[in-house]
N, C-alpha and C. Protein backbone atom coordinates (compact mmCIF):
# COMPACT_ATOMS: atom_id res chain seq x y z
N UNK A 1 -20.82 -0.71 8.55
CA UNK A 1 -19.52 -0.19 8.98
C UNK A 1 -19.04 -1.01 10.16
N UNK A 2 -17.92 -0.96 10.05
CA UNK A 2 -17.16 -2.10 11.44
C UNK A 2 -15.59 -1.22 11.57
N UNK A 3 -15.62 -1.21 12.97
CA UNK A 3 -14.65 -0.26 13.44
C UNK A 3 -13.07 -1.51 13.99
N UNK A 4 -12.46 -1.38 13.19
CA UNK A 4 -11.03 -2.45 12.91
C UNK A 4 -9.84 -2.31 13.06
N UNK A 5 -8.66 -2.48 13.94
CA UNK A 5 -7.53 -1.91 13.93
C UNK A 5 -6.60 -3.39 14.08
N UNK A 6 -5.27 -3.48 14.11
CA UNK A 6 -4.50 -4.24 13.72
C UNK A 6 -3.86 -4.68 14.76
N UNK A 7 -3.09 -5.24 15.72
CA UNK A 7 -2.93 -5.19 16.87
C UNK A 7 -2.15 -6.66 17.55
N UNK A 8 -1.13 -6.30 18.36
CA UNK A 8 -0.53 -7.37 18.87
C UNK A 8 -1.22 -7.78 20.73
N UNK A 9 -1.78 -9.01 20.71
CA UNK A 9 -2.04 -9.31 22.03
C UNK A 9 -0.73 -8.98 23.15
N UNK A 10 -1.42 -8.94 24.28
CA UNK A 10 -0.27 -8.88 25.13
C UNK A 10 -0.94 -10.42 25.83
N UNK A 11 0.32 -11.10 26.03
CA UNK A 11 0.41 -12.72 26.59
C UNK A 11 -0.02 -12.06 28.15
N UNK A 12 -0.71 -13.30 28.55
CA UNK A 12 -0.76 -13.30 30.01
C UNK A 12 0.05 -12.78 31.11
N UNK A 13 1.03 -13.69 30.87
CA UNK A 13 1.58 -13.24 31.75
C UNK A 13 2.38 -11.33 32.29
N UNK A 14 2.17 -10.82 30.60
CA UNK A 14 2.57 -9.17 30.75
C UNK A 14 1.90 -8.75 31.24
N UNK A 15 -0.14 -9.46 30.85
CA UNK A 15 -0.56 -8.38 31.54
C UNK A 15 -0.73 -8.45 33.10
N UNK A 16 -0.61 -9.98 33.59
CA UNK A 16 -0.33 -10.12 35.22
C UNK A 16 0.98 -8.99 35.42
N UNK A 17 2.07 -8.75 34.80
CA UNK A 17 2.72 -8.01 35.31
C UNK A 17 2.34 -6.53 35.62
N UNK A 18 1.60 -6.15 34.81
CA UNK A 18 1.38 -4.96 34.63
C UNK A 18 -0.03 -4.49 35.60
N UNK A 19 -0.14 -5.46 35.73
CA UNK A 19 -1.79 -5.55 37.23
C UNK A 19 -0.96 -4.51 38.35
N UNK A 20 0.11 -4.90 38.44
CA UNK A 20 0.94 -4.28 39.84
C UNK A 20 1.03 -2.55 39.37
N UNK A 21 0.77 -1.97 38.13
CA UNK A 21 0.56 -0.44 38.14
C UNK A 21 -0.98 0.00 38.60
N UNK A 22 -1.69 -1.18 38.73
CA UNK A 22 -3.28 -0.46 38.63
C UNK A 22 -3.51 0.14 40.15
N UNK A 23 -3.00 0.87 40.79
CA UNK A 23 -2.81 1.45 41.78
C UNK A 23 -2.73 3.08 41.84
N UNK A 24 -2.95 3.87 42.72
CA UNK A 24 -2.97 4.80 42.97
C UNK A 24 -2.89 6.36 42.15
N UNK A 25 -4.10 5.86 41.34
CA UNK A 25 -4.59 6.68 40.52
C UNK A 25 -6.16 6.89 40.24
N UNK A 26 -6.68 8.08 41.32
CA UNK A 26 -8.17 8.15 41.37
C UNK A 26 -8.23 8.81 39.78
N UNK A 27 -9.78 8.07 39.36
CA UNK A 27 -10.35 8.77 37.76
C UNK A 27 -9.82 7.96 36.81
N UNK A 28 -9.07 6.97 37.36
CA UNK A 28 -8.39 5.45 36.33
C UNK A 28 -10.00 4.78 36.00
N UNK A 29 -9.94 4.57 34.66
CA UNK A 29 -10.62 3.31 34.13
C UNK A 29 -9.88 2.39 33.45
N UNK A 30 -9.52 1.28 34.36
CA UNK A 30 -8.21 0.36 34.04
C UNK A 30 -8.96 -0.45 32.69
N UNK A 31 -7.89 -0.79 31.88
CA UNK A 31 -8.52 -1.75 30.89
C UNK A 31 -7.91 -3.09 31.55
N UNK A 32 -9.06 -3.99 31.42
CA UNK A 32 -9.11 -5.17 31.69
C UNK A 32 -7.95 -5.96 31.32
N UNK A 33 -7.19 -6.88 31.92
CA UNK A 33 -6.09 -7.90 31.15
C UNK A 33 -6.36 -8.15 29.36
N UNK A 34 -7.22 -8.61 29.36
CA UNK A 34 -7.82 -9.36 27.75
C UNK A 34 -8.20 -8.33 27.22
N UNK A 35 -7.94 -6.87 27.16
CA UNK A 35 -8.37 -5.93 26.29
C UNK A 35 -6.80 -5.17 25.46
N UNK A 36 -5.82 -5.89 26.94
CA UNK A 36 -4.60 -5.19 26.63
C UNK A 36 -3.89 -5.53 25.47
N UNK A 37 -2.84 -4.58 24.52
CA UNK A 37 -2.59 -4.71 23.41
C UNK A 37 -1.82 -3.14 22.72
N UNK A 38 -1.24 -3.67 22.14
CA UNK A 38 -0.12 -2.92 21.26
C UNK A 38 -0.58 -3.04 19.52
N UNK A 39 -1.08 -1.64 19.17
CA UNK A 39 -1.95 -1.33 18.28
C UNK A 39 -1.10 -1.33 16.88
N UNK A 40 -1.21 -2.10 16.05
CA UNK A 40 0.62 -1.74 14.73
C UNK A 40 -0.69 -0.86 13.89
N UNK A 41 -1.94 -0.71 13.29
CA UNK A 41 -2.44 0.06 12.69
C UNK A 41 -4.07 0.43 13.20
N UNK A 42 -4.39 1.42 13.20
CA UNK A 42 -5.99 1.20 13.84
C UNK A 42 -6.45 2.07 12.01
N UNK A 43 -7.34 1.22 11.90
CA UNK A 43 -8.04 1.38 10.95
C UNK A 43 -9.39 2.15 10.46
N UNK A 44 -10.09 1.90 11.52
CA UNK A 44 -11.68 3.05 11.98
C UNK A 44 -12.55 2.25 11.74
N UNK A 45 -13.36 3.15 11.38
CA UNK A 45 -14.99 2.81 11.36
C UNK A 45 -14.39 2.68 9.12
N UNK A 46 -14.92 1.58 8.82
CA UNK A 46 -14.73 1.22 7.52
C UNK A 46 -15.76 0.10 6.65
N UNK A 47 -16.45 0.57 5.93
CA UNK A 47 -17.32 -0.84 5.13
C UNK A 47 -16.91 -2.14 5.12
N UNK A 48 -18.01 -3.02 4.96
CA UNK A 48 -17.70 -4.74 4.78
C UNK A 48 -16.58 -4.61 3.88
N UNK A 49 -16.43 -4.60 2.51
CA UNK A 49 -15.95 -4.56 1.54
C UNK A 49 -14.09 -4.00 1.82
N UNK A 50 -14.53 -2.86 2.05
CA UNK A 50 -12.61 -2.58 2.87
C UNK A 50 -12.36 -3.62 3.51
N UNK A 51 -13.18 -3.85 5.05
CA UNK A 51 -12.49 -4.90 5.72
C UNK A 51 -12.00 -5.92 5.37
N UNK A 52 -12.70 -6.62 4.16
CA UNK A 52 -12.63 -7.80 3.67
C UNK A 52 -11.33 -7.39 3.30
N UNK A 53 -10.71 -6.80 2.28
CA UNK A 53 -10.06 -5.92 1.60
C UNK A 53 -8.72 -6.24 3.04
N UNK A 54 -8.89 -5.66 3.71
CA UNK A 54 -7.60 -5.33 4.88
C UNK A 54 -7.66 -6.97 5.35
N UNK A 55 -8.22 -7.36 5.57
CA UNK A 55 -8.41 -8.76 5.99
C UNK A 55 -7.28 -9.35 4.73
N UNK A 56 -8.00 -9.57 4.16
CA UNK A 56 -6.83 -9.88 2.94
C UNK A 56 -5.41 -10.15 2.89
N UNK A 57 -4.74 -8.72 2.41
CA UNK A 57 -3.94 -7.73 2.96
C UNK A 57 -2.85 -8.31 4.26
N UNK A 58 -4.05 -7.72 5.11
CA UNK A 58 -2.89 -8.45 6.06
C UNK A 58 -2.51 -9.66 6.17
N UNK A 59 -2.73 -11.21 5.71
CA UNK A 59 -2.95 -12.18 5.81
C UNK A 59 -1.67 -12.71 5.17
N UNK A 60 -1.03 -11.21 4.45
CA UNK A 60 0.19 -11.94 2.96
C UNK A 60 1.37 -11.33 3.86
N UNK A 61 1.08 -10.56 5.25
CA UNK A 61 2.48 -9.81 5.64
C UNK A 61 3.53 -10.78 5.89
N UNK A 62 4.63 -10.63 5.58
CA UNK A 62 5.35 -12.01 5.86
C UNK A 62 6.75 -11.05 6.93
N UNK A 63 6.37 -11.69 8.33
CA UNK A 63 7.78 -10.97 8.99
C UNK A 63 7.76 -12.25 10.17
N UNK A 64 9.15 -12.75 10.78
CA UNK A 64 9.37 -13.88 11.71
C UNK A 64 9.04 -12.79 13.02
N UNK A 65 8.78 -14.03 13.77
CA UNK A 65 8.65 -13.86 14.98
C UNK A 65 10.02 -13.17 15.92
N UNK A 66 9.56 -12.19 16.85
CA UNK A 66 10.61 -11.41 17.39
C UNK A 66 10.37 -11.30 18.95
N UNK A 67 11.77 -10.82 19.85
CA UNK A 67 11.12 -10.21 21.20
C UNK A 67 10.62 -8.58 21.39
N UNK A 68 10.07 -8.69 22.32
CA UNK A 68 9.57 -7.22 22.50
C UNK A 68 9.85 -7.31 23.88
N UNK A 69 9.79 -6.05 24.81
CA UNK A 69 9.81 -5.98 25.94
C UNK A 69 9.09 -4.18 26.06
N UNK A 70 8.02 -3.94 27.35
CA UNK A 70 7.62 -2.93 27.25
C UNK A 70 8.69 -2.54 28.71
N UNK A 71 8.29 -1.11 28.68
CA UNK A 71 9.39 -0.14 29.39
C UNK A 71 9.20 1.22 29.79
N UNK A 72 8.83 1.49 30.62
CA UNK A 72 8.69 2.83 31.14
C UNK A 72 6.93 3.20 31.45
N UNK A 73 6.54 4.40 31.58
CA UNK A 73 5.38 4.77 31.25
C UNK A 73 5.07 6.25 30.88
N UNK A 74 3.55 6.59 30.67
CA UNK A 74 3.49 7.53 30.31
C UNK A 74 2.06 8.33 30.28
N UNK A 75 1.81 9.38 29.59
CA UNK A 75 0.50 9.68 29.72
C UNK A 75 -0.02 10.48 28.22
N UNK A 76 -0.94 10.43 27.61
CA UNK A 76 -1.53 11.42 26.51
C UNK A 76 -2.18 12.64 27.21
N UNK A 77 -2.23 13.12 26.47
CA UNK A 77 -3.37 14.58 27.17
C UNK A 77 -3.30 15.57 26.01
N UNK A 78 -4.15 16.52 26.64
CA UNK A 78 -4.12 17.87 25.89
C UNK A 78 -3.78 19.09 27.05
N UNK A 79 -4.48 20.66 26.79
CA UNK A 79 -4.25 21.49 27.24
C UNK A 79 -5.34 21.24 28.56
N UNK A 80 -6.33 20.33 28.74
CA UNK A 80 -7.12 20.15 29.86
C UNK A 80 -6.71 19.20 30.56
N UNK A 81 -5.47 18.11 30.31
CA UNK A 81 -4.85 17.54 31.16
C UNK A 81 -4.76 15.64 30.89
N UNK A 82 -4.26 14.93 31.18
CA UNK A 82 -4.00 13.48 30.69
C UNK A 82 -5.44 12.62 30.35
N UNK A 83 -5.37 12.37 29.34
CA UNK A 83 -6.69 11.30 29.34
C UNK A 83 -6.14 9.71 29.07
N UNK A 84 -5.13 9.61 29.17
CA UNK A 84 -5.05 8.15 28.88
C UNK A 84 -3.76 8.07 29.61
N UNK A 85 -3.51 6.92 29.96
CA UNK A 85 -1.91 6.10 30.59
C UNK A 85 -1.65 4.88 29.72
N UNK A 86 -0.27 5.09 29.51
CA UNK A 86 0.55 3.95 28.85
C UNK A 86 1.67 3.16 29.25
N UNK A 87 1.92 2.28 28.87
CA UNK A 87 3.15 1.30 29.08
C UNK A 87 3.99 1.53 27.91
N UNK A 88 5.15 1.67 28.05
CA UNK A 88 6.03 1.95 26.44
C UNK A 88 6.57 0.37 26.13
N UNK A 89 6.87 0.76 25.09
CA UNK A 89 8.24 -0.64 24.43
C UNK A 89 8.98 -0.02 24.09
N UNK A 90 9.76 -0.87 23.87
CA UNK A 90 11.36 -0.53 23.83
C UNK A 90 11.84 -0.30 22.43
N UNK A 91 12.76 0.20 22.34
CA UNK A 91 12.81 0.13 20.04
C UNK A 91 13.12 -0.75 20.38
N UNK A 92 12.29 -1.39 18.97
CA UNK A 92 12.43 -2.77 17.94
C UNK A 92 11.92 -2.54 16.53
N UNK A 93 13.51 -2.89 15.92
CA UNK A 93 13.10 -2.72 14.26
C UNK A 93 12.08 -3.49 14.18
N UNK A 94 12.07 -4.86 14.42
CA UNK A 94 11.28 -5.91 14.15
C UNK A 94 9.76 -5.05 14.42
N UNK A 95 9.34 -4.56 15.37
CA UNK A 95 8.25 -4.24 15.14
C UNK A 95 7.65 -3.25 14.78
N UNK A 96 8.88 -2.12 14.45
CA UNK A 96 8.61 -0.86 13.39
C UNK A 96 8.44 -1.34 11.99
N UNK A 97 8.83 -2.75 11.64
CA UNK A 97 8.92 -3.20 10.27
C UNK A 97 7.64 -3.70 10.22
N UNK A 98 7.20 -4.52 11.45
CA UNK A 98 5.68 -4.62 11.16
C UNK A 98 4.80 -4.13 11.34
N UNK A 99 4.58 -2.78 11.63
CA UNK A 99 3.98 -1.61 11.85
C UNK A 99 3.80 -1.33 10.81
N UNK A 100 5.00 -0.71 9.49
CA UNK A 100 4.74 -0.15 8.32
C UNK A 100 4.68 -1.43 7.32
N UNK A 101 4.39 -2.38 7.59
CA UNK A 101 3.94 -3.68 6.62
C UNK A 101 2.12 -3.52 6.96
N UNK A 102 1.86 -3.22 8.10
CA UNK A 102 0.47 -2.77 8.02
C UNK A 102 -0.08 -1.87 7.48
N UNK A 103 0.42 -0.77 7.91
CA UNK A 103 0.44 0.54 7.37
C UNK A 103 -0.13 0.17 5.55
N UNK A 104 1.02 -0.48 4.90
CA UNK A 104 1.39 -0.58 3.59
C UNK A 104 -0.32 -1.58 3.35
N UNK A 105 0.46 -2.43 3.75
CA UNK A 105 -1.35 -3.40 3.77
C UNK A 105 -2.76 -2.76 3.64
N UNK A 106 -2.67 -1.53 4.78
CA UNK A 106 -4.08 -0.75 4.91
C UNK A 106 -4.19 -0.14 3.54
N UNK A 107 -3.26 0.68 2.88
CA UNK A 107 -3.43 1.38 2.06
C UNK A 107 -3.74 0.35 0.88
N UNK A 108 -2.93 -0.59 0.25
CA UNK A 108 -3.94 -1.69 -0.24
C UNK A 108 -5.17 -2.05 -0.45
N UNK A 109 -5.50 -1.96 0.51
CA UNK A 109 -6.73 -1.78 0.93
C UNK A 109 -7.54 -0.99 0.87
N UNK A 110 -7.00 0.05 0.39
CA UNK A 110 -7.84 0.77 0.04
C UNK A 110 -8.12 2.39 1.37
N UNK A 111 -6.97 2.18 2.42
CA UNK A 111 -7.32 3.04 3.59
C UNK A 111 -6.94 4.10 3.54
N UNK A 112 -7.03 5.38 3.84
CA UNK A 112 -6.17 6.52 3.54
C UNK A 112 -4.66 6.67 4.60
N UNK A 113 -3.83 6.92 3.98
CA UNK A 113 -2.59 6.93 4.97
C UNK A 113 -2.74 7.21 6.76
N UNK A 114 -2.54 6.49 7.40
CA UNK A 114 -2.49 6.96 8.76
C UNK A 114 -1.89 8.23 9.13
N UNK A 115 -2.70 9.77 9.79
CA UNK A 115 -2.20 10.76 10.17
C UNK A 115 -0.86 10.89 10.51
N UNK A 116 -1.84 10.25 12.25
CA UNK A 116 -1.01 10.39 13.11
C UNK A 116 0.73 9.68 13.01
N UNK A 117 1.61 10.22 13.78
CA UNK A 117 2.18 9.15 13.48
C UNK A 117 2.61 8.33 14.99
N UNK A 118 2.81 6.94 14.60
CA UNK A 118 2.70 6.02 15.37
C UNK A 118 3.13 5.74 16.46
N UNK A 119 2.87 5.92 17.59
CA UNK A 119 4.00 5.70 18.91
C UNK A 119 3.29 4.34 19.64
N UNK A 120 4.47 3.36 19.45
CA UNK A 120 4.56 2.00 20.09
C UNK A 120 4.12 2.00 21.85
N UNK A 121 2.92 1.58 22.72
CA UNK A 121 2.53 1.73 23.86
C UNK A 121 1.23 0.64 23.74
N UNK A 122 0.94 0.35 25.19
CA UNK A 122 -0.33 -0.57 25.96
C UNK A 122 -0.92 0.46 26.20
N UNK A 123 -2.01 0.67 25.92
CA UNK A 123 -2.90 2.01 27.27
C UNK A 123 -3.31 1.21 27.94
N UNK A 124 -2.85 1.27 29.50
CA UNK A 124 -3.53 0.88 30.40
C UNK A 124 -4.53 1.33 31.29
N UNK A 125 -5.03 2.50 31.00
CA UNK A 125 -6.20 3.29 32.00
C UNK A 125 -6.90 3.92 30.59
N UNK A 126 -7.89 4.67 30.54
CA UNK A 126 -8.62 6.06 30.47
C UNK A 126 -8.63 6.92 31.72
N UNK A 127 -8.25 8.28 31.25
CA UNK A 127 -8.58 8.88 32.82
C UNK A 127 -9.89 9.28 32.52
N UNK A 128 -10.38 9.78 33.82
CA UNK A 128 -11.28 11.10 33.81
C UNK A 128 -11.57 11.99 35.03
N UNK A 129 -10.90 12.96 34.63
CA UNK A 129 -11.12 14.06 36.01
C UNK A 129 -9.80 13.54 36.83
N UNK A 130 -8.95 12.93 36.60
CA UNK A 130 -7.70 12.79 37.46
C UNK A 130 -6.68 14.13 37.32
N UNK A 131 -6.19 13.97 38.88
CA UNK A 131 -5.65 15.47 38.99
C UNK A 131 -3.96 15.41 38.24
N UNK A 132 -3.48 16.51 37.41
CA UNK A 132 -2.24 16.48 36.83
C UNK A 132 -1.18 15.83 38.02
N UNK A 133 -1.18 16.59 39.16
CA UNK A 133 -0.04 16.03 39.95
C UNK A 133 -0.28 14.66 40.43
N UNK A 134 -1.32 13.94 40.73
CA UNK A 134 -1.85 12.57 40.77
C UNK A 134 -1.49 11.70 39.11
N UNK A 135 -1.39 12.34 38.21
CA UNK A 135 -0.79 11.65 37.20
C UNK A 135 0.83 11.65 37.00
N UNK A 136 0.92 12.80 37.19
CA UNK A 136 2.56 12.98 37.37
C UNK A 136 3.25 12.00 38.67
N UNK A 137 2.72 12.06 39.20
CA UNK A 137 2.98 10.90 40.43
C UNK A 137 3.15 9.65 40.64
N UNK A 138 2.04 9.04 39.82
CA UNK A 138 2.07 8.11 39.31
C UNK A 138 3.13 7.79 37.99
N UNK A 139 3.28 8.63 37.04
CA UNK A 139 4.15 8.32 36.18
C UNK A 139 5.40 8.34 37.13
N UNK A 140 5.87 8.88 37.79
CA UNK A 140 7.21 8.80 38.37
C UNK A 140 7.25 7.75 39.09
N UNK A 141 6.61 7.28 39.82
CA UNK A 141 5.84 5.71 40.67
C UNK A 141 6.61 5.01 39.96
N UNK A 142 5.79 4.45 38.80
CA UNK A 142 5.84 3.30 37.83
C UNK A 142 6.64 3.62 36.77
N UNK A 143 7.55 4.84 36.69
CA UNK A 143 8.67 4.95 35.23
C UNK A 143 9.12 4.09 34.97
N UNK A 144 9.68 3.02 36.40
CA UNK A 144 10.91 2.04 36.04
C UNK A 144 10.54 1.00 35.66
N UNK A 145 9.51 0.79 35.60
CA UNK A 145 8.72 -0.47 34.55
C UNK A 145 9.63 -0.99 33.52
N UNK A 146 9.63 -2.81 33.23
CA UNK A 146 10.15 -3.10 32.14
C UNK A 146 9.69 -4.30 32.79
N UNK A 147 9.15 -5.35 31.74
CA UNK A 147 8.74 -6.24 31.93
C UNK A 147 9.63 -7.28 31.31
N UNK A 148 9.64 -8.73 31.46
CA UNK A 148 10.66 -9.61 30.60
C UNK A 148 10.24 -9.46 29.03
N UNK A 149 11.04 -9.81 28.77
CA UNK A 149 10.97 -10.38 27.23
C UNK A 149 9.74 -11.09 27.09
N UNK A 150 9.18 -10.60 25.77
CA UNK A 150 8.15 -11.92 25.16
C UNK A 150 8.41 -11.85 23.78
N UNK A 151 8.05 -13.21 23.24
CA UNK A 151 7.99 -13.30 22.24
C UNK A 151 6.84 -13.07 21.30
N UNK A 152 6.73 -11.89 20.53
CA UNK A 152 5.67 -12.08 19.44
C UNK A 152 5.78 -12.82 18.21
N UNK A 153 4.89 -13.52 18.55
CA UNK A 153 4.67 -14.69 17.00
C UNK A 153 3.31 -14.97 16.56
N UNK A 154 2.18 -13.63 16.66
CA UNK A 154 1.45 -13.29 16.19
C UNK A 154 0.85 -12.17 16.05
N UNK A 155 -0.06 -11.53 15.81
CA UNK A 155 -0.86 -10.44 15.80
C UNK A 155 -2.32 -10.49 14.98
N UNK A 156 -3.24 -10.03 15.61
CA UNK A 156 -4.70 -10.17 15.27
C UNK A 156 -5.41 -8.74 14.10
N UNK A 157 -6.43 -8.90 13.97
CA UNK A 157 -7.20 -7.83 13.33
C UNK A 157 -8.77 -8.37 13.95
N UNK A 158 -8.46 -7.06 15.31
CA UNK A 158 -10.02 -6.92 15.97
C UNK A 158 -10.70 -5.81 15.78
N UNK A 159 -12.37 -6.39 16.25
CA UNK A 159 -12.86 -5.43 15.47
C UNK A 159 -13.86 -4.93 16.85
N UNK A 160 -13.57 -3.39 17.10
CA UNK A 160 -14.33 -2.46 18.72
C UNK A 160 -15.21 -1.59 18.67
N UNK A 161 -16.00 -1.84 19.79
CA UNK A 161 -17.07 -0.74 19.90
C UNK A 161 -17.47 -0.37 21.36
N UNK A 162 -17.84 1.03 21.01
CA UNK A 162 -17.61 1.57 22.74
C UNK A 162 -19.03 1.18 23.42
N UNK A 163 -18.99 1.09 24.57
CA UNK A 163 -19.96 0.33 25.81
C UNK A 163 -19.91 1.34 26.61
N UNK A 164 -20.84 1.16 27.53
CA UNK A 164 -20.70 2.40 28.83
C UNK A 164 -19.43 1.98 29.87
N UNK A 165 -18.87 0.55 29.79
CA UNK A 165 -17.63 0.65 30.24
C UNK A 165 -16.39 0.39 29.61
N UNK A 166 -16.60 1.16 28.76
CA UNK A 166 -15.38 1.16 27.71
C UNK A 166 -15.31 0.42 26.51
N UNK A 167 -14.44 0.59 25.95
CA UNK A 167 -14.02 0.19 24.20
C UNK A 167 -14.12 -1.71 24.69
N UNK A 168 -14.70 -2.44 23.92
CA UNK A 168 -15.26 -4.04 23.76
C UNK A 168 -14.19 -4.08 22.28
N UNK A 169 -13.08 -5.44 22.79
CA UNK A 169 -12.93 -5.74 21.62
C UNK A 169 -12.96 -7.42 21.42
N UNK A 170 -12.77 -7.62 19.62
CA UNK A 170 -13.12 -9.10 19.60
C UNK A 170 -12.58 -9.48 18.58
N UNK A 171 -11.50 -10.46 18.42
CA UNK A 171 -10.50 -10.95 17.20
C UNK A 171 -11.37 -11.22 16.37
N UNK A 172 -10.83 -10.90 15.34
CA UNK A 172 -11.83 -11.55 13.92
C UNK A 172 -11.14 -12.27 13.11
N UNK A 173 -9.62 -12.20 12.93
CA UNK A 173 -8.51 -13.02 12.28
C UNK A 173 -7.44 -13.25 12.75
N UNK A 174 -6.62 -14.12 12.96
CA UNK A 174 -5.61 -14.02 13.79
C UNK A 174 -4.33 -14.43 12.74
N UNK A 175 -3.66 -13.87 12.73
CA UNK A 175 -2.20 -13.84 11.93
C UNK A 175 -1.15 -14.59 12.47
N UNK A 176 -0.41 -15.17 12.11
CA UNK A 176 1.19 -15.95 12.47
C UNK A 176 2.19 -15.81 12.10
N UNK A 177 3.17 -15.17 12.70
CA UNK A 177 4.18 -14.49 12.46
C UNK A 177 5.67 -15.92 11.96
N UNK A 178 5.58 -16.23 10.93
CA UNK A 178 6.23 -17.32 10.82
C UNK A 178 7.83 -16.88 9.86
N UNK A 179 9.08 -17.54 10.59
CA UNK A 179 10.39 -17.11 9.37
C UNK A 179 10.38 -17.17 8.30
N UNK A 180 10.60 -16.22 7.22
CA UNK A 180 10.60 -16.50 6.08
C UNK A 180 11.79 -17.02 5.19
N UNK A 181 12.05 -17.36 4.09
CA UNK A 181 13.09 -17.73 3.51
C UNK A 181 14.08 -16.81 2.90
């Protein structure tokens, strides 16, 4: 089994931008620059044979290269309080189109439809044990976030596994987002 999801790098220089939120939030486990990334399908824990399968798959998506820009922030949680922090993006058809070109791909593949449904974000922390108004604080801090424009003109299929300091990930194919005719 190999645990695989679909995923656009974030270029250097976003995530130097985004270094300037890793501040004032006790119970942050910041993810590293080179971990950061904007997820178009996460796939799971899945056999050689699927992967190969999604590997595939994704390899035929055909969509040109577009801008993105992320924007705002945010937090997940439940009824015990935030466990994760995010960076948003901004709508872009372009990358709702390649979202459900994955989507479509996975199932190809053989994957069962994705639940959840999809909300476009970087997680930049895990919490743990951080206090609600220390998150709320921070989200109001850093709301006005928006970083420049970048251009995506690729996206990977890496494959993660959790460590005692967090989720390890590691490209296994890398895709090119090239115009089509």
């Amino acid at each position: 089994m190999i645990r695989l999801f679909a995923a656009i790098p974030m270029p250097d220089e976003i995530a130097a931008a985004l270094a300037g939120t890793r501040i004032g939030l006790p119970g942050a486990r910041w993810r590293p620059p080179e971990s950061l990334h904007l997820t178009l399908r996460f796939a799971g824990d899945i056999d050689e044979a699927k992967a190969a399968d999604l590997e595939s798959e994704l390899a035929v998506i055909g969509a040109a290269p577009f801008a993105l820009r992320l924007a705002g922030v945010g937090a997940f949680g439940d009824e015990k309080g935030a466990h994760a922090i995010w960076a948003g993006v901004e709508a872009s058809d372009p990358l709702r189109l390649l979202a459900k070109r994955c989507e479509r791909a996975a199932r190809r593949a053989g994957l069962s439809p994705q639940r959840r449904v999809w909300r476009p974000h970087v997680t930049l922390a895990y919490l743990r044990g951080s206090e609600p108004a220390r998150v709320a604080a921070w989200i109001q801090a850093q709301n006005l976030l928006r970083t420049a424009p970048f251009t995506v003109s690729n996206f990977g299929l890496y494959s993660s596994w959790r460590t005692g300091e967090g989720s390890k990930y590691r490209l296994e194919r890398f895709y090119r987002l090239a115009a089509t005719a």
